[in-house]
Protein backbone atom coordinates (compact mmCIF):
# COMPACT_ATOMS: atom_id res chain seq x y z
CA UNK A 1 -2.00 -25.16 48.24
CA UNK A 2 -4.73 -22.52 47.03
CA UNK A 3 -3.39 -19.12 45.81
CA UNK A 4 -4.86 -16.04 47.97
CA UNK A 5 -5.47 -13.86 44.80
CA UNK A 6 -2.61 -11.53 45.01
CA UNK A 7 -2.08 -9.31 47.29
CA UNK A 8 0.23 -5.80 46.15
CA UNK A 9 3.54 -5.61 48.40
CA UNK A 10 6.37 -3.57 47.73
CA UNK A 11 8.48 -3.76 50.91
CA UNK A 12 6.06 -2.09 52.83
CA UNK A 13 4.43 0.15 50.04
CA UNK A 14 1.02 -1.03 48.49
CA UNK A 15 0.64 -1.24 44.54
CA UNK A 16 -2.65 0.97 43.23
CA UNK A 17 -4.91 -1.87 41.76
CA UNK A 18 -6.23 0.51 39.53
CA UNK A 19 -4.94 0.27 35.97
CA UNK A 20 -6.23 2.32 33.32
CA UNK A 21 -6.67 0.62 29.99
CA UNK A 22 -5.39 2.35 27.22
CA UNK A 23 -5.24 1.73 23.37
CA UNK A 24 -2.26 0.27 21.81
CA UNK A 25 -1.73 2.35 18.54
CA UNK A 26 -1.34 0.33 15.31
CA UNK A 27 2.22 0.13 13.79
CA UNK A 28 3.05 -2.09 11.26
CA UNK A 29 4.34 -5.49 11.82
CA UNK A 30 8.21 -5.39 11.97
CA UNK A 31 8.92 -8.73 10.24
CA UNK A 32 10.63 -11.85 11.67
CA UNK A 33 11.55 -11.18 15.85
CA UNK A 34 15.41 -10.45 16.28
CA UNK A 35 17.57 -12.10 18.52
CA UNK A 36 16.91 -10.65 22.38
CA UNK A 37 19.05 -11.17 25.22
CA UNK A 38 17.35 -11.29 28.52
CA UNK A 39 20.58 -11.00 31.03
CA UNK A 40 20.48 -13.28 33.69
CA UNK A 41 23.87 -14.04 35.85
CA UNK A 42 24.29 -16.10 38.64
CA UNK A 43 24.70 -12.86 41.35
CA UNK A 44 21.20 -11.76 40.31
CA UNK A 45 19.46 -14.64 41.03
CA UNK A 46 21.76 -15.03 44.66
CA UNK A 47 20.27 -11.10 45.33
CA UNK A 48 16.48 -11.86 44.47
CA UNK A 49 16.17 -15.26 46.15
CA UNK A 50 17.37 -13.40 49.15
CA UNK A 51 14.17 -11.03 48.43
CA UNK A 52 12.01 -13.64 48.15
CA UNK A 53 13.53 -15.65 51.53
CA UNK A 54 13.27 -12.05 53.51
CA UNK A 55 9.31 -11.61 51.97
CA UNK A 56 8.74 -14.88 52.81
CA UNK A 57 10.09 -14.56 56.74
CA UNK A 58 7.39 -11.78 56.95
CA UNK A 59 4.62 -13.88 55.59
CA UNK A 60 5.34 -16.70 58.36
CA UNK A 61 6.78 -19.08 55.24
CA UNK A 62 3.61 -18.50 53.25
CA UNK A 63 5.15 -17.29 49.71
CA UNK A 64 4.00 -18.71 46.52
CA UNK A 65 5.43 -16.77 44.58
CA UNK A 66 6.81 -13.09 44.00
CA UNK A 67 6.90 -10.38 41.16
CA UNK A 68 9.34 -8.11 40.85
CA UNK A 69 8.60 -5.14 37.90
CA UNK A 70 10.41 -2.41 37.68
CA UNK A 71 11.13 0.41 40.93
CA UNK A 72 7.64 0.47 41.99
CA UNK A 73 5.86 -2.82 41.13
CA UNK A 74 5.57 -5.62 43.51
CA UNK A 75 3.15 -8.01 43.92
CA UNK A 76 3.05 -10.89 46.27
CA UNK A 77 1.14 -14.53 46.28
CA UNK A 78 0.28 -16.58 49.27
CA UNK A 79 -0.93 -19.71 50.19
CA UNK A 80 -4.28 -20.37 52.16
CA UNK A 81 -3.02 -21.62 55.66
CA UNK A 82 -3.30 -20.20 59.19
CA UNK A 83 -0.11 -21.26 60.70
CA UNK A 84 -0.04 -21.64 64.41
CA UNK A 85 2.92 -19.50 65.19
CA UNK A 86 5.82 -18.37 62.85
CA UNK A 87 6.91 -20.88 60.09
CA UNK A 88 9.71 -20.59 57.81
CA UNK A 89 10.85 -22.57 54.76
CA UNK A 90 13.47 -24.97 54.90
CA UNK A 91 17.02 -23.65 54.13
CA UNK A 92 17.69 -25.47 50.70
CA UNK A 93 13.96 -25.48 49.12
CA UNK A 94 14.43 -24.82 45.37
CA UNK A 95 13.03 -21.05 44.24
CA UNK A 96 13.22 -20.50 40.30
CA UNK A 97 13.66 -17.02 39.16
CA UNK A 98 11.76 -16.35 35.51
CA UNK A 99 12.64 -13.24 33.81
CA UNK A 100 9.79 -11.93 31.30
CA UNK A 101 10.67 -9.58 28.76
CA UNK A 102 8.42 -8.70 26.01
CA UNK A 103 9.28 -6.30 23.23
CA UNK A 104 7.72 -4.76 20.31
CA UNK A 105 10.80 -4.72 17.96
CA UNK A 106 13.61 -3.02 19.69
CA UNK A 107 11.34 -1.50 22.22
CA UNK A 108 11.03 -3.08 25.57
CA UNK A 109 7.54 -2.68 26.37
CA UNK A 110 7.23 -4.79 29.95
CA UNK A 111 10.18 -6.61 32.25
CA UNK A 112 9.67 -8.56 35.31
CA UNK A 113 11.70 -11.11 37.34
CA UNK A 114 8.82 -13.16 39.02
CA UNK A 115 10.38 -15.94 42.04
CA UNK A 116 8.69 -19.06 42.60
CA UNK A 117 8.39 -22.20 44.53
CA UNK A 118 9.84 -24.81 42.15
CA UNK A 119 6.25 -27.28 42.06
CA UNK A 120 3.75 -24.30 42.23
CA UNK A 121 1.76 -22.03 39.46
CA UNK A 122 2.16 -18.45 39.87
CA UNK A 123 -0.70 -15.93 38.04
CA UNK A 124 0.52 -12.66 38.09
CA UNK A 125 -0.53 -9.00 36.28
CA UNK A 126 2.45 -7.11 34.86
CA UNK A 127 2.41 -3.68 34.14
CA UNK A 128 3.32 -2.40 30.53
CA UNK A 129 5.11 0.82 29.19
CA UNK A 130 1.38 0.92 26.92
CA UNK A 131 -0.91 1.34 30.32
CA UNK A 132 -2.11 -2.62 29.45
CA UNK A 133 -1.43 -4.80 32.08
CA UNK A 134 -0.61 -8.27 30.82
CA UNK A 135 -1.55 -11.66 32.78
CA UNK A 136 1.27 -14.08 33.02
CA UNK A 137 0.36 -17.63 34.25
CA UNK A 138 3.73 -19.77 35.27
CA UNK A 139 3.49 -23.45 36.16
CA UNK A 140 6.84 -25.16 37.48
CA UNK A 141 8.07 -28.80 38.54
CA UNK A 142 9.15 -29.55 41.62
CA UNK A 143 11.20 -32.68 39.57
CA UNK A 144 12.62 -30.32 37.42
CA UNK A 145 12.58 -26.62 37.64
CA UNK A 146 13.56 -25.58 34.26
CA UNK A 147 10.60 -27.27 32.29
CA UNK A 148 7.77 -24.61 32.65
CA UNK A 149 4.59 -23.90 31.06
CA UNK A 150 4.18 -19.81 30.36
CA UNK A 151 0.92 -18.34 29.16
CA UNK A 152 0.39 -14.58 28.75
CA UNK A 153 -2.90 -12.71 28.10
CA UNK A 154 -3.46 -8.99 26.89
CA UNK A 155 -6.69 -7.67 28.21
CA UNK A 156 -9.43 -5.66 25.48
CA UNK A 157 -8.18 -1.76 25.60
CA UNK A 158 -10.42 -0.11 27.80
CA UNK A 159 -12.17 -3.27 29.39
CA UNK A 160 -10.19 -4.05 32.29
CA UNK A 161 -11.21 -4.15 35.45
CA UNK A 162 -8.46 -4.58 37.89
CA UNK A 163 -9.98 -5.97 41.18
CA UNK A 164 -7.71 -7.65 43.76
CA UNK A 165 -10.26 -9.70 44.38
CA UNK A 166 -11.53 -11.18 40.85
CA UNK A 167 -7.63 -11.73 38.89
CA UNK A 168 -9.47 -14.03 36.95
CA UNK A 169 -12.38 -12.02 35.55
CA UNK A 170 -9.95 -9.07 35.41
CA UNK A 171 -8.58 -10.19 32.06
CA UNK A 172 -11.05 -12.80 30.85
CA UNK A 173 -11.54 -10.37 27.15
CA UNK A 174 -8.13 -10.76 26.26
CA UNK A 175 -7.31 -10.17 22.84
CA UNK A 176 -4.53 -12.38 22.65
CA UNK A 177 -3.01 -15.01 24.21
CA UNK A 178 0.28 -17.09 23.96
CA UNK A 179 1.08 -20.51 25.65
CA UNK A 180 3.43 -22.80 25.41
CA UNK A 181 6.15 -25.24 27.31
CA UNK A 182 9.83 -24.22 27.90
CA UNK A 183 13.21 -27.04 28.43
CA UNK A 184 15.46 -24.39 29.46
CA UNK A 185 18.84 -24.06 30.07
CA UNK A 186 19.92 -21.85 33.58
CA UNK A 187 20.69 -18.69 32.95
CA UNK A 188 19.96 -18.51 29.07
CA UNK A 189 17.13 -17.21 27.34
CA UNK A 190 14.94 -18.57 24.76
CA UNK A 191 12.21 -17.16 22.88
CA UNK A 192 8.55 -18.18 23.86
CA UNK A 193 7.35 -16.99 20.63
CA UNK A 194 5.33 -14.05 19.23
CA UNK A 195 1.81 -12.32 20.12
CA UNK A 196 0.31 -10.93 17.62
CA UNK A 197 -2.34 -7.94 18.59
CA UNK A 198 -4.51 -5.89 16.15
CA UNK A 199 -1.64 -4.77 13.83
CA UNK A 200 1.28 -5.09 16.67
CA UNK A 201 3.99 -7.39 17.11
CA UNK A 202 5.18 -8.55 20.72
CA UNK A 203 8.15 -11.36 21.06
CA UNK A 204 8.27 -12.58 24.47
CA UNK A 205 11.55 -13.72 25.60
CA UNK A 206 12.36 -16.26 28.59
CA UNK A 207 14.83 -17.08 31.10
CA UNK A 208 15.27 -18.60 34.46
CA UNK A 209 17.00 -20.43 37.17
CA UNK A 210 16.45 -22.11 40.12
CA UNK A 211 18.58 -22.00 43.46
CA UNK A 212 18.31 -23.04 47.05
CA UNK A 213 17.12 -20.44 49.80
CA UNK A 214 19.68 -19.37 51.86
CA UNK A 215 20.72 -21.87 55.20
């Protein structure tokens, strides 16, 4: 399976690829992260899977994945095949919904519910409250949909380039970056730990889970 780029959808409505890079303004470093609660219940991840399921029915069953950021921010991504006629994903395949939320202290500065095939990666450019976009890469298990990998880039103020076509290259002079590997439980958060730019302090806090596309 080889990911299309991404493609903006927002049920019908295109995304502007165009994002204008501005500075983030130094503040001092707020000390240790506080405790965040990213709310997650079973009814909204019931409501978004059936998102993905009807995205997915108008893609032919071609959905990798799907971002979901705020009123007006939806991206898309798709896999590489040419079906022969309308396909659609088997009733019961697993979809995990990860919920992003970064913050700089009490501020939320981005939130986004992204919905993906339990086994696939999902790359995906948020949008932030500070006009930097932010590159999330997810990878999930197919054996076990709560054990994910989460890496998020922030791009150089001012040197983005936000082509469709060239993700990649988009945010390749990131000024940060934060990785690591998440056991989590369904439905509770955990922190993913804490990105550190110029003289700013962002605590990214995780949660997800996973449940079976509508029959």
């Amino acid at each position: 399976m080889v990911l299309i780029g991404w493609t903006a959808f927002h049920l019908g409505k295109k995304v502007s690829s165009g994002v204008a890079g501005a500075p983030i303004g130094p503040v001092p470093d707020d000390g240790p992260s506080r405790p965040m609660l990213v709310r997650l219940s079973p009814d909204d991840v019931a409501e978004k899977v059936r998102t993905f399921d009807a995205v997915d029915h108008s893609f032919y069953g071609l959905t990798r994945w799907l971002m979901l950021s705020g009123p007006n921010d939806t991206d898309v991504g798709l896999i590489n095949q040419c079906p022969q006629g309308p396909t659609q994903r088997r009733a019961g395949d697993k979809i995990l919904l990860v919920r992003l939320n970064l913050r700089r202290g009490a501020d939320v500065v981005s939130e986004a519910d992204v919905l993906i095939v339990a086994g696939t990666t999902a790359n995906v450019v948020v949008p932030t409250k500070l006009g930097v976009p932010l590159q999330y890469r997810i990878v999930t298990s197919a054996v076990d949909p709560m054990r994910l990998q989460v890496q998020v880039k922030v791009p150089k103020p001012g040197s983005v380039e936000m082509a469709a076509s060239s993700q990649e290259n988009a945010l390749s002079s990131e000024t940060a970056v934060l990785g690591t590997s998440l056991e989590l439980e369904p439905y509770h958060d955990a922190s993913a730990g804490r990105l550190v730019v110029g003289r700013q302090a962002f605590d990214l806090q995780v949660a997800a889970a996973a449940s079976s596309l509508p029959g």
